[in-house]
Protein backbone atom coordinates (compact mmCIF):
# COMPACT_ATOMS: atom_id res chain seq x y z
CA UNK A 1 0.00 0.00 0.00
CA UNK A 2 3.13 2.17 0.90
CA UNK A 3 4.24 1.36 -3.01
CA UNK A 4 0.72 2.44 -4.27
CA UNK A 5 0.03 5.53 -2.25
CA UNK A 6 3.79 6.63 -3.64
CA UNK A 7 3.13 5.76 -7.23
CA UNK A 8 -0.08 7.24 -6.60
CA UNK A 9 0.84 10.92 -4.94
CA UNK A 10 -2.28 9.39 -1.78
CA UNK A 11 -2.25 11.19 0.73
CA UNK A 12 -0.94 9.21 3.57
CA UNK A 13 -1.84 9.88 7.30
CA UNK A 14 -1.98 8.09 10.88
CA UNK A 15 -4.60 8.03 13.79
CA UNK A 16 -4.34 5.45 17.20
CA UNK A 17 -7.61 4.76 19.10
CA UNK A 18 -6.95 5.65 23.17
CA UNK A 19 -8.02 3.09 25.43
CA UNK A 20 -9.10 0.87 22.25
CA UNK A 21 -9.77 -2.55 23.86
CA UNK A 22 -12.02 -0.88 26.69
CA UNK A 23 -14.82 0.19 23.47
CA UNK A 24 -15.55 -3.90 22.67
CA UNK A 25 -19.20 -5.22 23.63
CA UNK A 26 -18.98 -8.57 25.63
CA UNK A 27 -21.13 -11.33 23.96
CA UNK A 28 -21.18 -13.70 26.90
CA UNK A 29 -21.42 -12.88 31.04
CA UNK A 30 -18.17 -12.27 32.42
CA UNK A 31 -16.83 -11.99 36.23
CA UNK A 32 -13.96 -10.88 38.34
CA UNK A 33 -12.87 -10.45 41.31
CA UNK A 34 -13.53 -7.58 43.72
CA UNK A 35 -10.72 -5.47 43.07
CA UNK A 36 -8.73 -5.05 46.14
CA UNK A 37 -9.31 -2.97 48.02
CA UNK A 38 -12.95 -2.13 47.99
CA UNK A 39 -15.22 -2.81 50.58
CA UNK A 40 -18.61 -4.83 49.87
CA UNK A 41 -21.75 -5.29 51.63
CA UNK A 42 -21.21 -8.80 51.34
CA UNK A 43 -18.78 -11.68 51.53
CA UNK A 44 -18.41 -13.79 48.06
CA UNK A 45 -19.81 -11.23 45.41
CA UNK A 46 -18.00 -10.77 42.49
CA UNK A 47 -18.52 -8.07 39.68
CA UNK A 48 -20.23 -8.42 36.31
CA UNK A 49 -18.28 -6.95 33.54
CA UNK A 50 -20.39 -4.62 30.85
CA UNK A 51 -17.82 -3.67 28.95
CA UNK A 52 -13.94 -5.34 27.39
CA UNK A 53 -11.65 -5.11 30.13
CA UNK A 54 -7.45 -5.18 29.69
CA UNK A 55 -6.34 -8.47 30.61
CA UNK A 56 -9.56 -10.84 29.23
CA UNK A 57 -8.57 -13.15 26.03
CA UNK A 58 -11.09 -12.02 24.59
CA UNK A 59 -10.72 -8.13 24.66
CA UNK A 60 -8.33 -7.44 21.55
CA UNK A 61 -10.80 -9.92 19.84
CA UNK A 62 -13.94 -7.97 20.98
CA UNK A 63 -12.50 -4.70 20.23
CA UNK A 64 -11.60 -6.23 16.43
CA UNK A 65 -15.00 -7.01 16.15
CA UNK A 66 -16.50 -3.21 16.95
CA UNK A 67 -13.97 -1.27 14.94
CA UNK A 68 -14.43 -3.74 11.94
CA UNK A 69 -18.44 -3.43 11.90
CA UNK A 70 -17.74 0.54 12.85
CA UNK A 71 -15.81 0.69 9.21
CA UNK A 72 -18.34 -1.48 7.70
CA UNK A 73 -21.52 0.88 8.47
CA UNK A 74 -19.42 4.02 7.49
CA UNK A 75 -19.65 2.03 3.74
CA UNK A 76 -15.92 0.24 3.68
CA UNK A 77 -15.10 -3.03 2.64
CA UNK A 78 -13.15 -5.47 4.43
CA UNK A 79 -10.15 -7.63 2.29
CA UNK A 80 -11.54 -11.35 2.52
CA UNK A 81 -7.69 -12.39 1.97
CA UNK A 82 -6.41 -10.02 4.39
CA UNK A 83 -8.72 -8.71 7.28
CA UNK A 84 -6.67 -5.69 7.96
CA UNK A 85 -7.08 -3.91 5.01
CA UNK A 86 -10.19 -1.44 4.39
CA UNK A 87 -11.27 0.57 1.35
CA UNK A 88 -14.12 2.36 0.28
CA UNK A 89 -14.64 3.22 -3.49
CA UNK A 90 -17.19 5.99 -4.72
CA UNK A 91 -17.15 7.21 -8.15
CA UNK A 92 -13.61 8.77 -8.45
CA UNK A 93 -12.87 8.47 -4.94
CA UNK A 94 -10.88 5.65 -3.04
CA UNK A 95 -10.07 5.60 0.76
CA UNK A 96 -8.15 2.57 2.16
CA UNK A 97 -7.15 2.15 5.85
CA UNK A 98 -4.54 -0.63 7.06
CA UNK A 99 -5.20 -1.72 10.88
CA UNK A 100 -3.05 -2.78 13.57
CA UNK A 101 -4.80 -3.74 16.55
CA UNK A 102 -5.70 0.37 17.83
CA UNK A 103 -3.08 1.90 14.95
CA UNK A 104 -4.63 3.16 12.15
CA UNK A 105 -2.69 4.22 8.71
CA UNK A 106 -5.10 5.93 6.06
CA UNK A 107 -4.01 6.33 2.37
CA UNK A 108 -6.45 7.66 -0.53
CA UNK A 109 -6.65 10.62 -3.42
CA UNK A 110 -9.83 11.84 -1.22
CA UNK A 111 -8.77 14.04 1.54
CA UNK A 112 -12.64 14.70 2.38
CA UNK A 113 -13.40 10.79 2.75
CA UNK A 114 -9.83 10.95 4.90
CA UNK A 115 -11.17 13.41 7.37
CA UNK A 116 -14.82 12.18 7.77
CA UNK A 117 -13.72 8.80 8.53
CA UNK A 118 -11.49 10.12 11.12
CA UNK A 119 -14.01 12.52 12.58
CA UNK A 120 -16.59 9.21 12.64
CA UNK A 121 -13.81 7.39 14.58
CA UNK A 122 -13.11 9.90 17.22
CA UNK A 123 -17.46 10.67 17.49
CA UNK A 124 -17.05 6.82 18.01
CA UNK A 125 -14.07 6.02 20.19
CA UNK A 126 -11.55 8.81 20.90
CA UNK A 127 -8.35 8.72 18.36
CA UNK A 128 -5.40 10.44 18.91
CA UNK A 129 -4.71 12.28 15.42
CA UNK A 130 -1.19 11.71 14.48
CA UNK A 131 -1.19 13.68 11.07
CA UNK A 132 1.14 12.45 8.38
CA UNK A 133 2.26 8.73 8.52
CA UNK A 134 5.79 9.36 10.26
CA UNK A 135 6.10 6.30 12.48
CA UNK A 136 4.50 2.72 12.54
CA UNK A 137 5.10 0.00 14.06
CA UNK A 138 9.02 0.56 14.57
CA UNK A 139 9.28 1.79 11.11
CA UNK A 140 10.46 5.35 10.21
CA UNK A 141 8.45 7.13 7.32
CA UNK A 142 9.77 9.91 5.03
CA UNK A 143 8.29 11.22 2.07
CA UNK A 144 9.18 13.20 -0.83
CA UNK A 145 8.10 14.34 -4.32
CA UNK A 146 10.25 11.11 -5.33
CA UNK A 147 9.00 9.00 -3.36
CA UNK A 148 8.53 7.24 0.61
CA UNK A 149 11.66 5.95 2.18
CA UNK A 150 11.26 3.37 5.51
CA UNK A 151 13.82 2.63 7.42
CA UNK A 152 14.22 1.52 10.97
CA UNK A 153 17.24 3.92 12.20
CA UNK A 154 15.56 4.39 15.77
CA UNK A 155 15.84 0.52 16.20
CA UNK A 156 19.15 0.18 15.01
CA UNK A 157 20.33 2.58 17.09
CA UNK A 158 19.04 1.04 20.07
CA UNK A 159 20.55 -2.63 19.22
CA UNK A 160 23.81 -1.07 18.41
CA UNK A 161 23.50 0.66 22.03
CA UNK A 162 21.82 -2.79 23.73
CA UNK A 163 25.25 -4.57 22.72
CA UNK A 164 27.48 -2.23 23.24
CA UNK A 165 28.65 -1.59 19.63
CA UNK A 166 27.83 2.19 18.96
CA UNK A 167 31.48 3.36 19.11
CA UNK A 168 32.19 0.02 17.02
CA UNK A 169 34.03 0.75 13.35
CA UNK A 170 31.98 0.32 10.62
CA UNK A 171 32.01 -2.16 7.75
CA UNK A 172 31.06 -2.33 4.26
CA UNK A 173 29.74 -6.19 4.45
CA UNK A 174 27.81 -8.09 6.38
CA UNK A 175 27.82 -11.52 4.64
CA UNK A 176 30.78 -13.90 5.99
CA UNK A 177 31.15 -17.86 5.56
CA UNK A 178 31.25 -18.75 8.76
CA UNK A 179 31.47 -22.74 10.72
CA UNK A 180 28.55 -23.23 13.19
CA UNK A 181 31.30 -22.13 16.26
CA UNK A 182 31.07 -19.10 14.24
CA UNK A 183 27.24 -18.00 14.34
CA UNK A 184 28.29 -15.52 17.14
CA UNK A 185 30.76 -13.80 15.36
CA UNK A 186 28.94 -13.19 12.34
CA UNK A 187 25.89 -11.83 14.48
CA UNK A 188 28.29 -9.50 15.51
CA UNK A 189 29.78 -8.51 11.86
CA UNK A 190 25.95 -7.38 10.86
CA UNK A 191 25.76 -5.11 14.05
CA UNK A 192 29.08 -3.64 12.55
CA UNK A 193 27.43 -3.48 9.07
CA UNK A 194 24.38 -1.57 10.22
CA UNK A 195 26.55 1.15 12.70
CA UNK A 196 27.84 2.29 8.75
CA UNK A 197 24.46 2.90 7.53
CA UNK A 198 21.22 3.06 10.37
CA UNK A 199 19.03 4.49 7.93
CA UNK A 200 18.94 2.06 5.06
CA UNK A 201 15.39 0.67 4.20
CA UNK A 202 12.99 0.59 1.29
CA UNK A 203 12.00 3.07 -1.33
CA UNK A 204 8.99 3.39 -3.37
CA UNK A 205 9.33 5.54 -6.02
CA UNK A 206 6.59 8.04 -6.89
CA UNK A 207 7.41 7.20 -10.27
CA UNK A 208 7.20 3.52 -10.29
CA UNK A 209 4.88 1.67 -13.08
CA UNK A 210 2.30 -1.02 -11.61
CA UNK A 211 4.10 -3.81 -13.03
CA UNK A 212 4.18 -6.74 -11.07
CA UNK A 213 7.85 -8.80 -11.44
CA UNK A 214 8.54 -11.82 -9.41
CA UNK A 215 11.78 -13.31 -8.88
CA UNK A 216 12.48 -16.92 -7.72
CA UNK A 217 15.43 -19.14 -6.55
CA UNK A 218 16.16 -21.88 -4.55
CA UNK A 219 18.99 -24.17 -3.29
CA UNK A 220 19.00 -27.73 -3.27
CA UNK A 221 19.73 -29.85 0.04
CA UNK A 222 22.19 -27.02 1.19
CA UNK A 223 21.30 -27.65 5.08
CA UNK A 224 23.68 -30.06 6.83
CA UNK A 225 21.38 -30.76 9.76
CA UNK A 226 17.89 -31.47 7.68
CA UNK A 227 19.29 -31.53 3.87
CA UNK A 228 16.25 -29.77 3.64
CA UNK A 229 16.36 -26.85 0.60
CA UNK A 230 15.81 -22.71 1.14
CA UNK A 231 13.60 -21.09 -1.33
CA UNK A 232 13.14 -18.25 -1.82
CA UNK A 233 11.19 -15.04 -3.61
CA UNK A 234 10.34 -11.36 -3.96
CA UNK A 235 8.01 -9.13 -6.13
CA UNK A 236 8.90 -5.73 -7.39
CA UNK A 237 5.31 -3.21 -8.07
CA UNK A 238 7.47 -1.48 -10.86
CA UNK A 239 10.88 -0.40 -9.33
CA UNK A 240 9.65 -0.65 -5.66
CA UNK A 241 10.25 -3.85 -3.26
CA UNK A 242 6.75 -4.69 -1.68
CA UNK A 243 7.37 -8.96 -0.82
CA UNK A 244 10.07 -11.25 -0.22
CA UNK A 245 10.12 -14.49 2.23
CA UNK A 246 13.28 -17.17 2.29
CA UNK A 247 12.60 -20.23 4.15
CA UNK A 248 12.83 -23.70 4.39
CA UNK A 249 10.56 -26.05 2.38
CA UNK A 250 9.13 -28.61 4.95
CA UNK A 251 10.44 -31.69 3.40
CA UNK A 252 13.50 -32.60 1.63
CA UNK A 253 13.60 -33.09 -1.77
CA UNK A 254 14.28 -35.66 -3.88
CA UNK A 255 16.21 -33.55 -6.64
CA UNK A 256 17.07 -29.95 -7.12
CA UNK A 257 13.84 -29.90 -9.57
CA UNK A 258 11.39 -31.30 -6.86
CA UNK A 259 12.84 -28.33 -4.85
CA UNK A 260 12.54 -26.27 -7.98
CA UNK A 261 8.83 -26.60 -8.65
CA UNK A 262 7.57 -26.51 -5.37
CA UNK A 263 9.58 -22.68 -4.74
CA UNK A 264 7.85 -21.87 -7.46
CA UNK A 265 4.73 -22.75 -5.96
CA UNK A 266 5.16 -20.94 -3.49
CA UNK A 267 6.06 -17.70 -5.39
CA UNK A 268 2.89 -18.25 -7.71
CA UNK A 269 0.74 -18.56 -4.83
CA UNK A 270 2.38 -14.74 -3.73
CA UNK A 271 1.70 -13.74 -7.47
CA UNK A 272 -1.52 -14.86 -6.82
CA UNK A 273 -2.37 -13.20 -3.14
CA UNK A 274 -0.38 -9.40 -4.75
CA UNK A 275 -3.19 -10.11 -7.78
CA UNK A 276 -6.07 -9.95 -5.50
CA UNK A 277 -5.17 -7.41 -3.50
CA UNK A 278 -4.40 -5.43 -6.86
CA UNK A 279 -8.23 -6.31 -8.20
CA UNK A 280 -9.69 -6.00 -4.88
CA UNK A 281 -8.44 -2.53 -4.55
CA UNK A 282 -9.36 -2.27 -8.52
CA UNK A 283 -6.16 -1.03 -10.05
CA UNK A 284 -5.61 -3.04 -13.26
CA UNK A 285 -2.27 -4.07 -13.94
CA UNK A 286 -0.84 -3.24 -16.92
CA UNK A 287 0.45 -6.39 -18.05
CA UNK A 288 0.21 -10.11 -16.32
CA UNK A 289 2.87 -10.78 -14.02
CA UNK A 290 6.37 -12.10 -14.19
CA UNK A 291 7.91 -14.57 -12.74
CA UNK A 292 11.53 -15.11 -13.19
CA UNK A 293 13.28 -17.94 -11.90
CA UNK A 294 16.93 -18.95 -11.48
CA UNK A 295 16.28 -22.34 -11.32
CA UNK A 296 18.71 -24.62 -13.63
């Protein structure tokens, strides 16, 4: 979405809820404890809870539930593939709004829809207004006329401090071959590769094409403890990053092309999730995907 709203120009801005998982409605009787402290008439009563409290499974659940139907009645439409993801589509307008439990980023080419949603929320629940997306969920945001850079300099910062390595020199790599006795060491080399450059991340070009490109590759049987293969993928939307997963397939293979065809099942079945999202949000690609694979 970070891609799109840059390719896009959206505008891009941020709310949290306050006190988000004390708004959910209970759907079965709950009890506690009388809270220490307070005097009762009687021994043995407990209390009967009317609202989500902090603390019960169920709250973050509850809360879910309200701010989902809350979207649904104010005319947006929830992702079937992805339950976080909210848009609402009226003639040239288009709203979408990604949620994270009470964190709230809003992207669209409707500033009006932007604000009355908001306004709706806070009526509703009480958001804290956090203007332009700067900062979510550990990631820094910066934006441009060429684009959105994230990057997670704040966190680095603080793992190069946690371990003692802030005053460390620099290096230019961060890739070693290394024996298991090793591991340590090369843990080490990254935190030495990240003091040279804390503010490296992803950009999404405002000038990027919606063109989806996969890429593909695997190794075959390269684990000593499992012989189990590593595939891996990742999908460009034009000249902008937006997916990318390595791990290990959960049985070893027979060949390198058993391992072969079943990374590229799992990159089709990405192609396939980035192509629904894509109609859902009803931007047409411009051409079908492509997949490139390095597999011999």
């Amino acid at each position: 979405m970070l891609a799109l709203a840059a390719a896009k120009k959206w505008h891009l801005k941020q709310l949290d809820v306050s006190t988000a998982f004390l708004h959910g409605d209970l759907d079965k009787e709950v009890y506690m404890k009388i809270p220490s402290g307070l005097a009762v008439s009687q021994p043995g009563l407990v209390c009967k809870l009317q609202k989500s409290l902090y603390g019960l499974k169920q709250t973050s659940r509850q809360w879910n539930i309200k701010l989902t139907q809350t979207l649904v009645d104010a005319g947006y439409k929830q992702f079937f593939y992805d339950h976080s993801l909210f848009i609402k589509k009226q003639s040239k307008s288009f709203t979408a709004i990604l949620v994270y439990v009470d964190a709230l980023v809003l992207t669209g080419n409707d500033i009006s829809e932007i604000n009355s949603i908001k306004q709706n929320l806070d009526d509703k629940f009480k958001i804290k207004d956090l203007g332009d997306l700067k900062y979510f969920l550990g990631m820094e945001v910066a934006r441009s006329n060429s684009g959105i850079h994230i990057y997670q300099r704040k966190y680095t910062m603080d793992l190069l401090s946690d371990f003692g390595y802030l005053d460390c020199k620099p290096l230019s790599t961060h890739l070693i071959i290394v024996r298991n006795s090793q591991r340590n060491q090369a843990a080490f080399r990254v935190l030495r590769y990240l003091k040279g450059r804390p503010a490296t991340g992803l950009f999404f070009s405002s000038i990027s094409t919606l063109h989806l490109t996969g890429f593909v590759d695997v190794d075959w049987a390269t684990c000593a403890d499992t012989l189990r293969s590593v595939s891996g993928y990742c999908f460009m939307l034009g000249n902008s990053l937006i997916s990318w997963k390595s791990k290990k397939q959960t049985t070893v293979a027979k060949s390198s092309t058993e391992a072969e065809y079943r990374s590229l099942v799992v990159a089709t079945c990405e192609a396939s999730w980035l192509s629904f999202l894509m109609d859902f949000i009803g931007l047409l690609l411009q051409k079908s995907i492509t997949l490139f694979s390095h597999c011999q």
